[in-house]
Protein backbone atom coordinates (compact mmCIF):
# COMPACT_ATOMS: atom_id res chain seq x y z
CA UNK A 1 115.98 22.88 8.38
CA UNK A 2 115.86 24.92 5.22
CA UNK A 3 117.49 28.60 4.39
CA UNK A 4 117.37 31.02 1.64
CA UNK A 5 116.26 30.85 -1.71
CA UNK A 6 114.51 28.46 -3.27
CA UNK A 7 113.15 27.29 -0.18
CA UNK A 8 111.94 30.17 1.30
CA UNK A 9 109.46 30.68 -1.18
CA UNK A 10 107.76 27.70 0.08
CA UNK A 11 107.83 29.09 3.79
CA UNK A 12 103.82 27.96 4.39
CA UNK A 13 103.75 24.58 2.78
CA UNK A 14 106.77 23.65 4.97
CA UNK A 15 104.92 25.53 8.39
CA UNK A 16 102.14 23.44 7.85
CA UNK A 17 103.47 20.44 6.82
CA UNK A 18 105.67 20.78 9.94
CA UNK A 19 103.34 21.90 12.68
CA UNK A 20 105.69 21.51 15.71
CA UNK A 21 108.54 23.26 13.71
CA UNK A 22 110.25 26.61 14.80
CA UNK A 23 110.12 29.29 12.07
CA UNK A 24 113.03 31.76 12.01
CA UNK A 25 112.54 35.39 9.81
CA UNK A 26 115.56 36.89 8.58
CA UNK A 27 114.92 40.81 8.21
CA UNK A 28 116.95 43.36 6.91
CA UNK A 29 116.95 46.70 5.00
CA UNK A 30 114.98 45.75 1.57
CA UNK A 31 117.48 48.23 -0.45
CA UNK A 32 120.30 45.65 1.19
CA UNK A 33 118.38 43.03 0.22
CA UNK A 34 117.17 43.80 -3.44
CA UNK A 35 121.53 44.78 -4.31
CA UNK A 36 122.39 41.39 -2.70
CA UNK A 37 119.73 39.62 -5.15
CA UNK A 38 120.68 41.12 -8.13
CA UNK A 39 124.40 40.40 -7.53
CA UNK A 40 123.45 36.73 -6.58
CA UNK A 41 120.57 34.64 -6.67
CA UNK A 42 119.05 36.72 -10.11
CA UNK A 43 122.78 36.30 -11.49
CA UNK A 44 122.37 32.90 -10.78
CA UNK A 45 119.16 32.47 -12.97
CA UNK A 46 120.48 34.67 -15.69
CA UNK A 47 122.93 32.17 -16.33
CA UNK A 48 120.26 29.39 -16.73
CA UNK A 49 120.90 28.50 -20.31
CA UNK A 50 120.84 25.91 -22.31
CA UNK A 51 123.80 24.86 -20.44
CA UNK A 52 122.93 25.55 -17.02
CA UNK A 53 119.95 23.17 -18.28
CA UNK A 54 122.62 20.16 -18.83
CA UNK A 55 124.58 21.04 -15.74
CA UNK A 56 121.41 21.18 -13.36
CA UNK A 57 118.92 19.43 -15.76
CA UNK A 58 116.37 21.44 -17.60
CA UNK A 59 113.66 20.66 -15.17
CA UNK A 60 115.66 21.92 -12.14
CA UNK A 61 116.91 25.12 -14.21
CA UNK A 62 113.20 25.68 -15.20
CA UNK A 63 111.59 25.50 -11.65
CA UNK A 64 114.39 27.81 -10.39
CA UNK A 65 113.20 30.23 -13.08
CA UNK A 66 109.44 30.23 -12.03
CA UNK A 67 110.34 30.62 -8.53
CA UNK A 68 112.28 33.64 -9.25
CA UNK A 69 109.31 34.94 -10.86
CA UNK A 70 106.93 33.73 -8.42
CA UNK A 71 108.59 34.88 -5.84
CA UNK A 72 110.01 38.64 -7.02
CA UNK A 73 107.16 39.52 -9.72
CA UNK A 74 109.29 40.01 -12.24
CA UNK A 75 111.74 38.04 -14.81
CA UNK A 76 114.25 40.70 -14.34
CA UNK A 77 115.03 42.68 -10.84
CA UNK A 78 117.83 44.91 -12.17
CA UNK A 79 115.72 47.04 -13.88
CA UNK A 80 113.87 50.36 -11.66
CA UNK A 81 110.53 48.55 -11.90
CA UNK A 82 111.91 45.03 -11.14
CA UNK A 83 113.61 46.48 -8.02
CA UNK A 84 110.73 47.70 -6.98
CA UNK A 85 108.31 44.89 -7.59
CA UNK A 86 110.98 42.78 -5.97
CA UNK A 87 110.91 45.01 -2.90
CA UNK A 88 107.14 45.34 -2.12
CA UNK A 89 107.06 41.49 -2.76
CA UNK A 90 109.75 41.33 -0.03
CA UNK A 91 107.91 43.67 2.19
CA UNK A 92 104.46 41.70 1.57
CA UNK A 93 106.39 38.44 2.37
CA UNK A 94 107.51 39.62 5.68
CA UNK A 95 104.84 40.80 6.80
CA UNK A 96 102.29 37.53 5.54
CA UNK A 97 104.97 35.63 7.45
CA UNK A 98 104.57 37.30 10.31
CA UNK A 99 100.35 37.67 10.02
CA UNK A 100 100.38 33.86 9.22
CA UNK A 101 102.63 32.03 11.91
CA UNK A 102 101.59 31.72 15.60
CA UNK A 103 104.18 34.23 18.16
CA UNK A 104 104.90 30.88 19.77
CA UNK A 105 106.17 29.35 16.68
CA UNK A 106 107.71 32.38 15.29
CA UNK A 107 111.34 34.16 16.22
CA UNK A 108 112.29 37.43 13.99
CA UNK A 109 115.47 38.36 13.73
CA UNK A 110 116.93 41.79 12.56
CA UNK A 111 120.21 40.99 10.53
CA UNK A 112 121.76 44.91 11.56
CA UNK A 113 121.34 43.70 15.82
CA UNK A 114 124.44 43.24 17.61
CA UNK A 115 125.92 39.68 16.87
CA UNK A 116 124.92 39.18 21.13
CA UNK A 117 121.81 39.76 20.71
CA UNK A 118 120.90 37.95 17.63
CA UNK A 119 122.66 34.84 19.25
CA UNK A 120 120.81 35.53 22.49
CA UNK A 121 117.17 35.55 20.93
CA UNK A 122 118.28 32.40 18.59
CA UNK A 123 119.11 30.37 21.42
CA UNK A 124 116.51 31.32 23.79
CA UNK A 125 114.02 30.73 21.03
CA UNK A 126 115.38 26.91 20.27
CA UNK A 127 116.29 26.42 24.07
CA UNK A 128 119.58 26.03 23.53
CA UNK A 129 122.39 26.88 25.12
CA UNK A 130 123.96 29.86 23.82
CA UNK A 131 127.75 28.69 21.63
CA UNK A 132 130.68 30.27 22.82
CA UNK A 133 131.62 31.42 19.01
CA UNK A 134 130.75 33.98 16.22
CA UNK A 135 127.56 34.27 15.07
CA UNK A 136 127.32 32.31 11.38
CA UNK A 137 127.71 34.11 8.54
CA UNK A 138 126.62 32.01 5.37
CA UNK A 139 125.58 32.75 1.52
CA UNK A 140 127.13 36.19 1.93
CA UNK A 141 127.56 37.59 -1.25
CA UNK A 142 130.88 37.03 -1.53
CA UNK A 143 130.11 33.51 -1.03
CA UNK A 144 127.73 33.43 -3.73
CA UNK A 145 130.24 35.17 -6.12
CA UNK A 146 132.75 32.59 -5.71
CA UNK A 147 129.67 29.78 -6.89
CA UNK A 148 128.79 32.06 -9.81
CA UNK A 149 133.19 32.01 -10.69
CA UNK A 150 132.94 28.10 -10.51
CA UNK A 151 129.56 28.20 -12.54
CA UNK A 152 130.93 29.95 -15.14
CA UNK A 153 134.37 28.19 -15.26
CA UNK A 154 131.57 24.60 -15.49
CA UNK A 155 129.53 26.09 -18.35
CA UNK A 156 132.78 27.33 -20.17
CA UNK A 157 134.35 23.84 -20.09
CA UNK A 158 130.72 22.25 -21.12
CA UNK A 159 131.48 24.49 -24.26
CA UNK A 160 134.60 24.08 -24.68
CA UNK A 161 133.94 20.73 -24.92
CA UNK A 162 130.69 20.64 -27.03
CA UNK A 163 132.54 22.51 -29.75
CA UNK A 164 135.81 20.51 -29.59
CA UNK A 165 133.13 17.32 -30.35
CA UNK A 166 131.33 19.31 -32.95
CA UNK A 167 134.25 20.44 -34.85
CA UNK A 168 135.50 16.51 -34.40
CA UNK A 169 132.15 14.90 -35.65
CA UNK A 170 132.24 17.56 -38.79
CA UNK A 171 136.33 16.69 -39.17
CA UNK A 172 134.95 13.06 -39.33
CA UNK A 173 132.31 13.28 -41.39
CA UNK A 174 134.65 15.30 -43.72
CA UNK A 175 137.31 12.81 -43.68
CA UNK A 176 134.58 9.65 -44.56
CA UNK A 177 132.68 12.03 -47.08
CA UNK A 178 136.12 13.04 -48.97
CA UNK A 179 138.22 9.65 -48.43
């Protein structure tokens, strides 16, 4: 199984290279949705540098770029025309999804239904009993915060200790140039 973004912008290669596979459609409000992508996932890709490129490996940080723009239209969704780009390309994917994926193979589910009934659907949809806990709540934004705190803490060190090398290599070279 696969969730969220990256994935999800590769919804139809995954349907059909999984044919017997259950799809599952998150919706929710798309003014919800566009503030919870610009205080996560597009944070996320802002911080792509040259040292998010050493952390992740340039390849990696430059595929997550493209699918941000592939997927949202624009390079940045903060802005009054980026939120709306992003939001009629969230619309537009909905609604392919839903066009594109047989009834049989396809359960939507409404993120503001009661916690019952979203559990209810999910279950009867995998044939499965129903769990006698909460309904999970994952990648909230809060969630996501706390991965952008220990991002930045990462990249910090990696410069921290980048310029504690650089300032050693030039103290060497120094030292063997001037000895």
């Amino acid at each position: 199984s696969t969730c969220d973004f990256p994935s999800a912008s590769a919804w139809l290669e995954q349907a059909e290279a999984f044919p017997d596979a259950k799809i599952i459609l998150t919706v929710r409000d798309p003014e919800k949705w566009h503030k919870s992508v610009v205080t996560t996932i597009y944070q996320m890709t802002k911080r792509m540098d040259w040292v998010g490129a050493l952390l992740f490996g340039g390849e990696i940080a430059a595929l997550l770029r493209n699918v941000f723009v592939d997927s949202f239209g624009v390079v940045d969704v903060s802005t009054e025309r980026g939120k709306q780009r992003a939001i009629e390309r969230f619309i537009a994917h909905n609604e392919r999804v839903k066009r594109t994926i047989p009834k049989e193979r396809l359960l939507v589910v409404d993120l503001t239904t009661a916690e019952t009934a979203r559990w209810n659907e999910l279950c009867e949809f995998l044939e499965v009993p129903i769990p006698d806990q909460p309904f999970p709540r994952t990648n909230s934004t809060a969630e996501m915060k706390q991965r952008l705190v220990t991002f930045d803490r990462a990249r910090l060190a990696v410069k921290g200790v980048l310029v504690s090398l650089f300032v050693l290599v030039l103290a060497a070279i120094a030292y063997f140039f001037f000895a």
